[in-house]
Protein backbone atom coordinates (compact mmCIF):
# COMPACT_ATOMS: atom_id res chain seq x y z
CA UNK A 1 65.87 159.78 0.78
CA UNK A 2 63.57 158.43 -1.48
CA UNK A 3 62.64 154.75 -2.27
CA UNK A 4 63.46 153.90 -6.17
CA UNK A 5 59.97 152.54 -7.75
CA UNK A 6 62.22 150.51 -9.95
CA UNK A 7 61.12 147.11 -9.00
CA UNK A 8 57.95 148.08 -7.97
CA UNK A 9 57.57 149.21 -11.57
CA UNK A 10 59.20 145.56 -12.91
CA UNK A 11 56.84 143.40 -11.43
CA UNK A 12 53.74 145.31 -12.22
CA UNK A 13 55.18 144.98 -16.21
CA UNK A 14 55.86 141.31 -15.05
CA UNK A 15 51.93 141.26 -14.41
CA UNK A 16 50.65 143.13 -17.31
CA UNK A 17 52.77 140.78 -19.66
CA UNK A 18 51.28 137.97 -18.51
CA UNK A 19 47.81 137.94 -19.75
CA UNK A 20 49.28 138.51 -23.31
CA UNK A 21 51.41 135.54 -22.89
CA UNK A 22 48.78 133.28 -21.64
CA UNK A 23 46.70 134.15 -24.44
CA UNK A 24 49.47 133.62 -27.06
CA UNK A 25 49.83 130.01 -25.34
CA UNK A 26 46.28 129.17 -25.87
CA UNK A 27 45.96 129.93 -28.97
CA UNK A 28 49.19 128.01 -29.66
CA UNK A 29 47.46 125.01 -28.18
CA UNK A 30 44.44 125.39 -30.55
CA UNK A 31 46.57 125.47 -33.71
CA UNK A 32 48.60 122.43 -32.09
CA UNK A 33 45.53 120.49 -31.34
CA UNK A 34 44.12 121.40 -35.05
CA UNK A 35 47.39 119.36 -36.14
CA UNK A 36 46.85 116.78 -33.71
CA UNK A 37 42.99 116.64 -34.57
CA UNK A 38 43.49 116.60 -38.85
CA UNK A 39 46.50 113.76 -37.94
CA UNK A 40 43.53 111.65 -36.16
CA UNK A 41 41.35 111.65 -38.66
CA UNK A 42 43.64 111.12 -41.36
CA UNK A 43 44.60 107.93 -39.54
CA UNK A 44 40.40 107.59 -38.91
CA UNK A 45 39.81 107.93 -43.08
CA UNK A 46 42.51 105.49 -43.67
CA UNK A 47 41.02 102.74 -41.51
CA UNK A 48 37.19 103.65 -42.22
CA UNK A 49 38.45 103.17 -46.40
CA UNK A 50 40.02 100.13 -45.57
CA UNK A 51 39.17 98.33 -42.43
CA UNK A 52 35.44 97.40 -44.25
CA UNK A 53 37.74 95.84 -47.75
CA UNK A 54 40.13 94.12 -45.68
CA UNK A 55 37.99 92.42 -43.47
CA UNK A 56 35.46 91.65 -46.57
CA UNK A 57 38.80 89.92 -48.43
CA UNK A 58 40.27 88.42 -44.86
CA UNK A 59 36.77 87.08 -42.99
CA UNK A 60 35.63 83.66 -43.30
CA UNK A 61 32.29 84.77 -44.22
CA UNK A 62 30.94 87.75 -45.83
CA UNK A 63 28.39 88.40 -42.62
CA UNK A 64 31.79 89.10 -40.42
CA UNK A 65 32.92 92.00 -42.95
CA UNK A 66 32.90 94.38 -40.59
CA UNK A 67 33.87 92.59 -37.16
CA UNK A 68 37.30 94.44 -37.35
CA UNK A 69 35.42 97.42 -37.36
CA UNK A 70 33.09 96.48 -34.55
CA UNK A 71 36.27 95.94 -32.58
CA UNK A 72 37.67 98.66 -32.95
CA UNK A 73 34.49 100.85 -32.19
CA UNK A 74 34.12 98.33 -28.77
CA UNK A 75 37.43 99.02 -27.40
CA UNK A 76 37.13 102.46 -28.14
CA UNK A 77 33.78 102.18 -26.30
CA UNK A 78 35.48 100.94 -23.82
CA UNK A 79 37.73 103.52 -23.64
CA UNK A 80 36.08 106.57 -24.20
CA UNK A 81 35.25 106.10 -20.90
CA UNK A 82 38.03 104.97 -19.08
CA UNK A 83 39.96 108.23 -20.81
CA UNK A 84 37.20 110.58 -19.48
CA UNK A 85 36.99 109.54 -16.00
CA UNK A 86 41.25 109.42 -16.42
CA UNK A 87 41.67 112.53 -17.98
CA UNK A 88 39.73 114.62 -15.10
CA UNK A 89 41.64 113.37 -12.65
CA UNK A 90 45.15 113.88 -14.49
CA UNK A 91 44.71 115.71 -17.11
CA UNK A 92 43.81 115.33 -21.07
CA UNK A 93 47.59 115.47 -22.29
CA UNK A 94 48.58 112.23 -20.80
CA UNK A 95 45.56 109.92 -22.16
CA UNK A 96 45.88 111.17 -25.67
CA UNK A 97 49.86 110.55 -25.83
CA UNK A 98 48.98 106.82 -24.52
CA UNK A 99 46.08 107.17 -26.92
CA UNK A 100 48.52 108.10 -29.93
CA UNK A 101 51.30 105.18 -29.29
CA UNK A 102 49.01 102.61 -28.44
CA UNK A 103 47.02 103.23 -32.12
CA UNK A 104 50.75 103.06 -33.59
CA UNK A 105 51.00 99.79 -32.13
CA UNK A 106 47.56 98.32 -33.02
CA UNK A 107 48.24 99.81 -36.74
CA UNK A 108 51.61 97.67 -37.10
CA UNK A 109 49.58 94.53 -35.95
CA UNK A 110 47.07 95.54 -38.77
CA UNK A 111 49.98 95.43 -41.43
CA UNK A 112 51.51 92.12 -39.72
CA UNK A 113 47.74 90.53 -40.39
CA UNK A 114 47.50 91.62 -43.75
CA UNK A 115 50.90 90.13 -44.39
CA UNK A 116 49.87 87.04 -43.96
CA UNK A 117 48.90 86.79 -39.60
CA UNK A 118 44.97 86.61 -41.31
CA UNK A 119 41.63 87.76 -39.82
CA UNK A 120 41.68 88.09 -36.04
CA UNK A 121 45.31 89.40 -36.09
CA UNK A 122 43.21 92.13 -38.20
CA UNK A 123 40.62 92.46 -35.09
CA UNK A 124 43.01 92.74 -32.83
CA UNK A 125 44.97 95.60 -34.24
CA UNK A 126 41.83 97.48 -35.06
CA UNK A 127 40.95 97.21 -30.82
CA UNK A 128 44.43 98.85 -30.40
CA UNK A 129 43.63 101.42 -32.74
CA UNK A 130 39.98 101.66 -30.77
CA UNK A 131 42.47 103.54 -28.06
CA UNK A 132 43.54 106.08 -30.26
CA UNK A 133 39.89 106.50 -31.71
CA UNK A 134 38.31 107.53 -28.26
CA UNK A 135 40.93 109.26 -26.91
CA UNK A 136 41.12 111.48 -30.26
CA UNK A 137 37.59 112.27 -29.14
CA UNK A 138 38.52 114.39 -26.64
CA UNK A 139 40.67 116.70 -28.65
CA UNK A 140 38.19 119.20 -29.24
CA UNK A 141 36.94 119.07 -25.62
CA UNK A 142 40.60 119.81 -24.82
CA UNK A 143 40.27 122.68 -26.80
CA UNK A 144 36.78 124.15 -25.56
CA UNK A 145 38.75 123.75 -21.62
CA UNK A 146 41.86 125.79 -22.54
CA UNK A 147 40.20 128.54 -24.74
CA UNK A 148 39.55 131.86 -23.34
CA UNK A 149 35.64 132.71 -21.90
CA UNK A 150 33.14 133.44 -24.96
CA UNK A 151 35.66 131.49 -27.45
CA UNK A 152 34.78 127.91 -26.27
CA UNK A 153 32.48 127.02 -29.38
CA UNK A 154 34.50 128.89 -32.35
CA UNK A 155 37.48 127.03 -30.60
CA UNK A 156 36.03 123.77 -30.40
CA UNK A 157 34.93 124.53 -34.19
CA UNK A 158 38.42 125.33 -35.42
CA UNK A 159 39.96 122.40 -33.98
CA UNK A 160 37.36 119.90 -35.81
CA UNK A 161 38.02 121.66 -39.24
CA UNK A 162 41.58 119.82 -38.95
CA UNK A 163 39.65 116.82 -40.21
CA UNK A 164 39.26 118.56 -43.69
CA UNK A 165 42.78 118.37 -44.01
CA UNK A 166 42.57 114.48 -42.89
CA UNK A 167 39.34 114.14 -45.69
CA UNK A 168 41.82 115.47 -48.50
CA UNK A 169 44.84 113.35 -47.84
CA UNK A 170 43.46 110.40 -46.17
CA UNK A 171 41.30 108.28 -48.81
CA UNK A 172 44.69 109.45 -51.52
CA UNK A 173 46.88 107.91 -48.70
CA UNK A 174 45.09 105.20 -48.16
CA UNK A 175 44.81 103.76 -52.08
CA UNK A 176 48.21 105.35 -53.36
CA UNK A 177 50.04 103.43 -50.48
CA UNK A 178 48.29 99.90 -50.23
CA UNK A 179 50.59 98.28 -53.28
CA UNK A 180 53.84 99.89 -51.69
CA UNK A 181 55.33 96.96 -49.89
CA UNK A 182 54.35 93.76 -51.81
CA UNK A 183 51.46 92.68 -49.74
CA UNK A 184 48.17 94.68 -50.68
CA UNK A 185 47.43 97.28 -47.82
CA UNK A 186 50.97 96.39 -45.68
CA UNK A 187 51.70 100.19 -46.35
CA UNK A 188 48.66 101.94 -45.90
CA UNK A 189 48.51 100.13 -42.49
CA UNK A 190 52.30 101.47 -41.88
CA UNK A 191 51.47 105.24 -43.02
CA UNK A 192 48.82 104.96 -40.22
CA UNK A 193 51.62 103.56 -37.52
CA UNK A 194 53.11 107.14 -38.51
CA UNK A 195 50.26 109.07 -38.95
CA UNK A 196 49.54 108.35 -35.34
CA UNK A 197 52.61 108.70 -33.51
CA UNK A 198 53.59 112.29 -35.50
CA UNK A 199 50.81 113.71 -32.65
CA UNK A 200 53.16 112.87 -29.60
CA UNK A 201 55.74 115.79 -30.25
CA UNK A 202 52.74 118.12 -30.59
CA UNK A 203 50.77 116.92 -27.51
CA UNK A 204 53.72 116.66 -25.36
CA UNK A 205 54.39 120.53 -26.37
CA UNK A 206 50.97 121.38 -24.89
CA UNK A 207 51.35 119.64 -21.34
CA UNK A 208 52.96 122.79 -19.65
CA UNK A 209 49.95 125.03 -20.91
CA UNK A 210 47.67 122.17 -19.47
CA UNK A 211 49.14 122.46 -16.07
CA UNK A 212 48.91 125.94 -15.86
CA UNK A 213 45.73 125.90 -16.74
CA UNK A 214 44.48 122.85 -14.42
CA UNK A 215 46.35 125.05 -11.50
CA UNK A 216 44.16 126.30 -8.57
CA UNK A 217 43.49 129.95 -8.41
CA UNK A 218 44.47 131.73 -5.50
CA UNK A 219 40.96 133.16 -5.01
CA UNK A 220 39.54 129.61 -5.81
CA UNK A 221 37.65 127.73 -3.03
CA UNK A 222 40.14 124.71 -4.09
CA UNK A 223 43.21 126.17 -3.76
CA UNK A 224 45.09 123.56 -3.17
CA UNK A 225 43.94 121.12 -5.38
CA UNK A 226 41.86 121.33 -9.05
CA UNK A 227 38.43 121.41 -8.51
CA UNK A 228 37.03 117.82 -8.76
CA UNK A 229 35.49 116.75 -11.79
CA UNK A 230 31.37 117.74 -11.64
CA UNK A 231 28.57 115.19 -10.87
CA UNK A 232 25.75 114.70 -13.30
CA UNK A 233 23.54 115.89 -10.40
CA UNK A 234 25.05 118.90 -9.79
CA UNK A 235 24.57 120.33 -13.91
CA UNK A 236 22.55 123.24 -13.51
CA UNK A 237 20.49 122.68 -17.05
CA UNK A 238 19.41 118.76 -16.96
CA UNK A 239 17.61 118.96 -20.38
CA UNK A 240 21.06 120.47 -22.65
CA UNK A 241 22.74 117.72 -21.56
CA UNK A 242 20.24 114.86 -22.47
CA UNK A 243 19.71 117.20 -25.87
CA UNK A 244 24.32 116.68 -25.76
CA UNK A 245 23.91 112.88 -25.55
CA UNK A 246 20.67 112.78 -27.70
CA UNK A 247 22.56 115.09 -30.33
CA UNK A 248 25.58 112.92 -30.36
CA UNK A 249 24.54 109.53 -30.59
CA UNK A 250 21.84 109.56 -32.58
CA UNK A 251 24.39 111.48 -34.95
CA UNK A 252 27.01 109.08 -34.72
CA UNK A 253 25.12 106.14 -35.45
CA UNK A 254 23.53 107.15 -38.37
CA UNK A 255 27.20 108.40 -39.23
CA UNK A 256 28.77 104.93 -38.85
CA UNK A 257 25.84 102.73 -40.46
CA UNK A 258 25.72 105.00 -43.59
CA UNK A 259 29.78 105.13 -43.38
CA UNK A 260 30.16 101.35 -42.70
CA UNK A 261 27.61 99.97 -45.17
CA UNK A 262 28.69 102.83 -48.05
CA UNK A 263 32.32 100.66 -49.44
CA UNK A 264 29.96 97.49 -49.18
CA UNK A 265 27.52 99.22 -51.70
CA UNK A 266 30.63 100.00 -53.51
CA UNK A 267 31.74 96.53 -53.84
CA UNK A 268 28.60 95.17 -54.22
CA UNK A 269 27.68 98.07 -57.17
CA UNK A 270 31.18 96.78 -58.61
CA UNK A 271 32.77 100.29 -58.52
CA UNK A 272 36.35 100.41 -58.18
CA UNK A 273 38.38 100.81 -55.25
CA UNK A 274 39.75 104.36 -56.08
CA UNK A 275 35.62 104.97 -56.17
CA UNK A 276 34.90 103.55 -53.00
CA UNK A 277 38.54 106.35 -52.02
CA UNK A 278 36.35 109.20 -53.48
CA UNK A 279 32.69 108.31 -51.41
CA UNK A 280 35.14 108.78 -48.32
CA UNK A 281 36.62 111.58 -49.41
CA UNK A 282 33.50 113.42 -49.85
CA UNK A 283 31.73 111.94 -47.03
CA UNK A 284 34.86 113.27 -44.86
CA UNK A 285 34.81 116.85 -46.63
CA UNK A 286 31.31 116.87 -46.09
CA UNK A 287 31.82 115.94 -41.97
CA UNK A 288 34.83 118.71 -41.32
CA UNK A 289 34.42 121.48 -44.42
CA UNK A 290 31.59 123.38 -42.51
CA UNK A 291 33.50 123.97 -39.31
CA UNK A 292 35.70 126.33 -40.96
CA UNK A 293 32.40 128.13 -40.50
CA UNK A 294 29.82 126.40 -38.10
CA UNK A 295 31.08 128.28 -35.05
CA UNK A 296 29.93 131.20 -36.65
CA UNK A 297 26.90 130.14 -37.43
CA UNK A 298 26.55 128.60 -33.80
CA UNK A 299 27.60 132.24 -32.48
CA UNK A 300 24.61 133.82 -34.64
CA UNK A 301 21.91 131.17 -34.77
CA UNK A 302 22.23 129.07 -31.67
CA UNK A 303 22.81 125.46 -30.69
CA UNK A 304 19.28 124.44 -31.52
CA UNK A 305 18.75 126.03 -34.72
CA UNK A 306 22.14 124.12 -35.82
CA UNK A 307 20.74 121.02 -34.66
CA UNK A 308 17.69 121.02 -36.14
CA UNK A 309 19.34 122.15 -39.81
CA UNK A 310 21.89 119.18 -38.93
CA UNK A 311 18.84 116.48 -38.19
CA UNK A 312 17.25 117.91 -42.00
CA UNK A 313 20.51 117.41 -43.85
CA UNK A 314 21.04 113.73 -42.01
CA UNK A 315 17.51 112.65 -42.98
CA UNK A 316 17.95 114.34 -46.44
CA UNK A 317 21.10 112.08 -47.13
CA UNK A 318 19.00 108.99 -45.88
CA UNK A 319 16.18 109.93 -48.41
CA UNK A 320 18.74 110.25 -51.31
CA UNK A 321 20.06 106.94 -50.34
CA UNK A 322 16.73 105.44 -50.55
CA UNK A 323 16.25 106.18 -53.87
CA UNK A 324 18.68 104.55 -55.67
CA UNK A 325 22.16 103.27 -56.16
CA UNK A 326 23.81 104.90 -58.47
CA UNK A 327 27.62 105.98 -57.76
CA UNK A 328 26.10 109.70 -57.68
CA UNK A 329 23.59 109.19 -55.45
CA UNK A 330 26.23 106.78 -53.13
CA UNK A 331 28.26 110.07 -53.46
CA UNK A 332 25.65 112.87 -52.76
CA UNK A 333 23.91 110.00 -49.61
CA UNK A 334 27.30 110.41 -47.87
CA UNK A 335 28.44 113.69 -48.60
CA UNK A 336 24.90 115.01 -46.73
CA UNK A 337 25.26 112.37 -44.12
CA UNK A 338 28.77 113.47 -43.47
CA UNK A 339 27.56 117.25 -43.33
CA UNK A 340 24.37 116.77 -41.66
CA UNK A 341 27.19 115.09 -38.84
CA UNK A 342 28.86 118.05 -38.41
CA UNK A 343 25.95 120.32 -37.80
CA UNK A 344 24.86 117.52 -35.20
CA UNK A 345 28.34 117.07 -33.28
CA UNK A 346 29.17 120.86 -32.92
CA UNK A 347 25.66 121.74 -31.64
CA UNK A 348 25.82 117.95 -29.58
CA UNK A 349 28.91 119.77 -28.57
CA UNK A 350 28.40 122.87 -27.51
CA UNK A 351 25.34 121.62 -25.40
CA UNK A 352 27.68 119.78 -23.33
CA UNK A 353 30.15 122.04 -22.62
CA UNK A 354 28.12 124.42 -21.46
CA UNK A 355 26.69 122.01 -18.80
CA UNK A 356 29.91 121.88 -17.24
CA UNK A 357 32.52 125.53 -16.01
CA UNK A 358 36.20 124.74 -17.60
CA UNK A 359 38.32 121.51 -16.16
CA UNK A 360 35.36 119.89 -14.50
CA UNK A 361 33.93 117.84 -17.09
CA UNK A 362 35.26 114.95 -16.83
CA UNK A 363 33.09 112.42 -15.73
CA UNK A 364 30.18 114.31 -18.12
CA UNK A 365 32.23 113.56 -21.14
CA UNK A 366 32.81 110.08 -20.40
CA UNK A 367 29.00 109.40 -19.81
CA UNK A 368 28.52 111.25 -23.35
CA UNK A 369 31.43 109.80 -25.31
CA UNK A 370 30.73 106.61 -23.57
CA UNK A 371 26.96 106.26 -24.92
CA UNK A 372 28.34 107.43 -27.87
CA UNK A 373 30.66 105.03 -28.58
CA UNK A 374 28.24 101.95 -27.34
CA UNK A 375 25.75 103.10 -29.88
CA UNK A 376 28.52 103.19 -32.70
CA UNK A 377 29.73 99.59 -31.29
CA UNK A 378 26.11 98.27 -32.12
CA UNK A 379 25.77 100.13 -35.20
CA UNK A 380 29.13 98.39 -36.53
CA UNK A 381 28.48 94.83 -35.39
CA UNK A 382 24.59 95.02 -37.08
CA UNK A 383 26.59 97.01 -40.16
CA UNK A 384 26.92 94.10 -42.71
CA UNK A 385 23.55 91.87 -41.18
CA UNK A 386 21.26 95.25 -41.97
CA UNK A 387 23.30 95.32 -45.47
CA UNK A 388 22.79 92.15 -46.20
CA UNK A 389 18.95 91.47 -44.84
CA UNK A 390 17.98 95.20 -45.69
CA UNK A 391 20.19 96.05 -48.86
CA UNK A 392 21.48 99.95 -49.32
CA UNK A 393 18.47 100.94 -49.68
CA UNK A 394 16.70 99.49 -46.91
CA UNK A 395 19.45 100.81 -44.10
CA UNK A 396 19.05 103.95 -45.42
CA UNK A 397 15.57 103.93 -43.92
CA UNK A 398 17.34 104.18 -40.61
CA UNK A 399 19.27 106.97 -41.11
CA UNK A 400 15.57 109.04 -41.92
CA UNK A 401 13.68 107.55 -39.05
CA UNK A 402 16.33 108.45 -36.13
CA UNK A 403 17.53 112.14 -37.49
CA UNK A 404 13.21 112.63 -37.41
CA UNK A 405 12.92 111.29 -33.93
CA UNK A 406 15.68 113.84 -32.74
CA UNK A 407 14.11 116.84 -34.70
CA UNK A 408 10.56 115.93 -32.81
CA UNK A 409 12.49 116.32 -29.20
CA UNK A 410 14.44 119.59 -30.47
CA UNK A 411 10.93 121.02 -31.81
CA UNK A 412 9.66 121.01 -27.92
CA UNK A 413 9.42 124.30 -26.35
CA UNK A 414 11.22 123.20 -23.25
CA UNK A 415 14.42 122.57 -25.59
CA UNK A 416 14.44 126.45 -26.11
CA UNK A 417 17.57 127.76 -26.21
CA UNK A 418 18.72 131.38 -24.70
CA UNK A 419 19.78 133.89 -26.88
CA UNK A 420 23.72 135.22 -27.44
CA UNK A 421 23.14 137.30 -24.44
CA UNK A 422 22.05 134.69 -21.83
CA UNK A 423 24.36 132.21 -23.02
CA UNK A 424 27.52 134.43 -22.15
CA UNK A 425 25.93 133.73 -18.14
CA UNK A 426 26.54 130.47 -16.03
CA UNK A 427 29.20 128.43 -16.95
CA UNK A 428 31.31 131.08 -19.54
CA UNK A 429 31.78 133.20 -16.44
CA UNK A 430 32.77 130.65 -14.01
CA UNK A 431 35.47 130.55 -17.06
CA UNK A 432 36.02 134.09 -17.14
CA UNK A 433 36.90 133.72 -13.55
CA UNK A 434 39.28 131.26 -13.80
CA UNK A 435 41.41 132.96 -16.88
């Protein structure tokens, strides 16, 4: 009598299915965390074209302009920190859902202070929203983790062009809504109380697809437990990830000063508030725009060579800046500062993740969005003094000097970067492993 391969037969369809169905999950999750990622920084262009206006027409003095933004740039300091060091031990769903409703919360206290609760009401709900801000940082590190080997960078890239989306709608949301409920702003600070919780649905969606992919392997030397988040001693290529936190910060505080400082030139130039709307705009198209591209062009060219073409466009902004202040050159300063920022952050990016195998960088993304963040925090308290004392012109000298000092440090042969074949070794297998 012979034995019917029937089930034999089912399971072994069971198993071929489910590499097909894994991969339609994942890239499920990156089109989810693209929505959750352009919802971010729609709520992140609302406050940046605000929070400076408010707190200049709130503060007791003019020097204190931007406190509300140096709050919420502390706590999410603060926080960017805290969510790493969280997040590898739990997971990345659950910080960024806390993230999401706390930033609802602190954006409701924002419209309760610019009803009438007055100035620190106002830097209190901009620390609440800090939560939201550093926990959105992670999205696209989210993203890198759950995409398949060799698809880490153009996945990371996809996610960040969400914030086009967010640089379209969020400067028109922010001055077509201000008027809407009596009090000047109430609404735009109530569209951002929505804009923030609408990621919840979306992120709760992609817990199961976390889990599965935080579980142990059966072949993995933790099977019983995820493999613990990596030590900074234990990264195989020491110099990428000082070029990560190099890249990063030095791009986000040239980002912030020139973004901070560019409404109070507005003001100060007496340009409306719709124009002060547009210099966002374009400084935000200019910051996501190229990564409906840059992963390609990271594929092709390399980390460095990205880099060093993002350091040239970041000083080239600066340089514009310097030379007048004119509403086109305001316009053309940001839009190259904002672009020159995106060439920075996906090569900062991609450094970093491939100092670390998939799930187990935890505690290296804290110490990276951590010094991040700190930088940003300094960058927005000294915002309105280095206005003030320096003038437009005169900050813009900063945002030439630093991009230059990065561009020396990438320009050192030991900052060589393998080519496309090397860089498929190391830490992309380890992933391949582990799909």
């Amino acid at each position: 009598m012979t034995t019917s391969p029937g089930p034999t037969l089912d399971r072994s369809v069971r198993r071929s299915r489910r590499p097909a169905s894994r991969r339609r999950q994942t890239e499920w999750s990156t089109w989810g965390l693209l929505g959750c990622q352009a919802l971010y920084y729609a709520t992140v262009s609302v406050d940046l074209t605000l929070t400076a206006l408010v707190g200049l027409s709130l503060a007791p003095s003019p020097a204190l302009a931007t406190l509300p933004l140096a709050f919420m740039t502390l706590v999410g300091a603060i926080c960017a920190v805290l969510a790493g060091l969280v997040a590898g031990r739990i997971g990345y769903t659950p910080v960024m859902i806390g993230g999401a409703v706390m930033g609802a919360g602190g954006a409701l206290v924002c419209a309760w202070a610019v009803s009438g609760g007055g100035f620190w009401l106002l830097c209190a709900g901009t620390g609440l929203v800090g939560t939201y801000r550093a926990t959105g940082g992670y999205i696209r590190l989210m993203g890198a983790d759950l995409a398949s080997a060799g698809r880490r960078d153009r996945a990371m890239s996809l996610i960040l062009a969400g914030g086009l989306l967010a640089a379209i709608a969020g400067p028109w949301v922010a001055t077509s809504t201000m008027s809407m409920f009596g009090s000047l702003y109430t609404g735009s600070y109530l569209v951002v109380a929505v804009l923030s919780f609408a990621s919840v649905p979306i992120l709760a969606a992609i817990v199961p697809v976390e889990r599965r992919h935080r579980r142990p392997r059966k072949n993995s030397a933790h099977r019983h437990h995820p493999a613990p988040p990596l030590r900074l001693r234990e990264v195989e290529r020491p110099r990428d990830f000082i070029t990560a936190l190099a890249t990063l910060a030095i791009a986000g505080t040239v980002m912030t000063l020139v973004m901070a400082i560019g409404p109070l030139e507005s003001v100060h130039a007496q340009y409306p508030p719709t124009a002060s709307a547009a210099v966002i705009q374009w400084h935000m198209v200019g910051m996501f725009a190229p990564s409906l591209f840059s992963g390609l062009l990271l594929g092709r060219w390399g980390r460095r060579a990205i880099a060093i073409l993002g350091t040239l466009i970041l000083a080239s902004g600066g340089i514009i800046g310097m030379s007048g202040e004119s509403f086109a050159q305001l316009l053309l300063a940001l839009g190259l500062n904002g672009l020159g920022w995106n060439f920075l952050f996906v090569a900062g990016t991609s450094y970093l993740v491939s100092c670390y195998p998939p799930g187990r960088g935890g505690r290296l993304q804290a110490i990276t969005e951590g010094v991040g963040s700190a930088t940003a925090v300094i960058v927005s308290f000294a915002a309105s003094a280095a206005f003030l004392t320096l003038g437009w012109r005169g900050s813009n000298v900063i945002a030439v000097i630093l991009p230059l000092l990065l561009l020396l440090w990438l320009a050192r042969k030991g900052n060589r970067q393998p080519g496309p074949r090397e860089e498929s070794t190391g830490w992309r297998q380890v992933g391949a492993l582990g799909e």
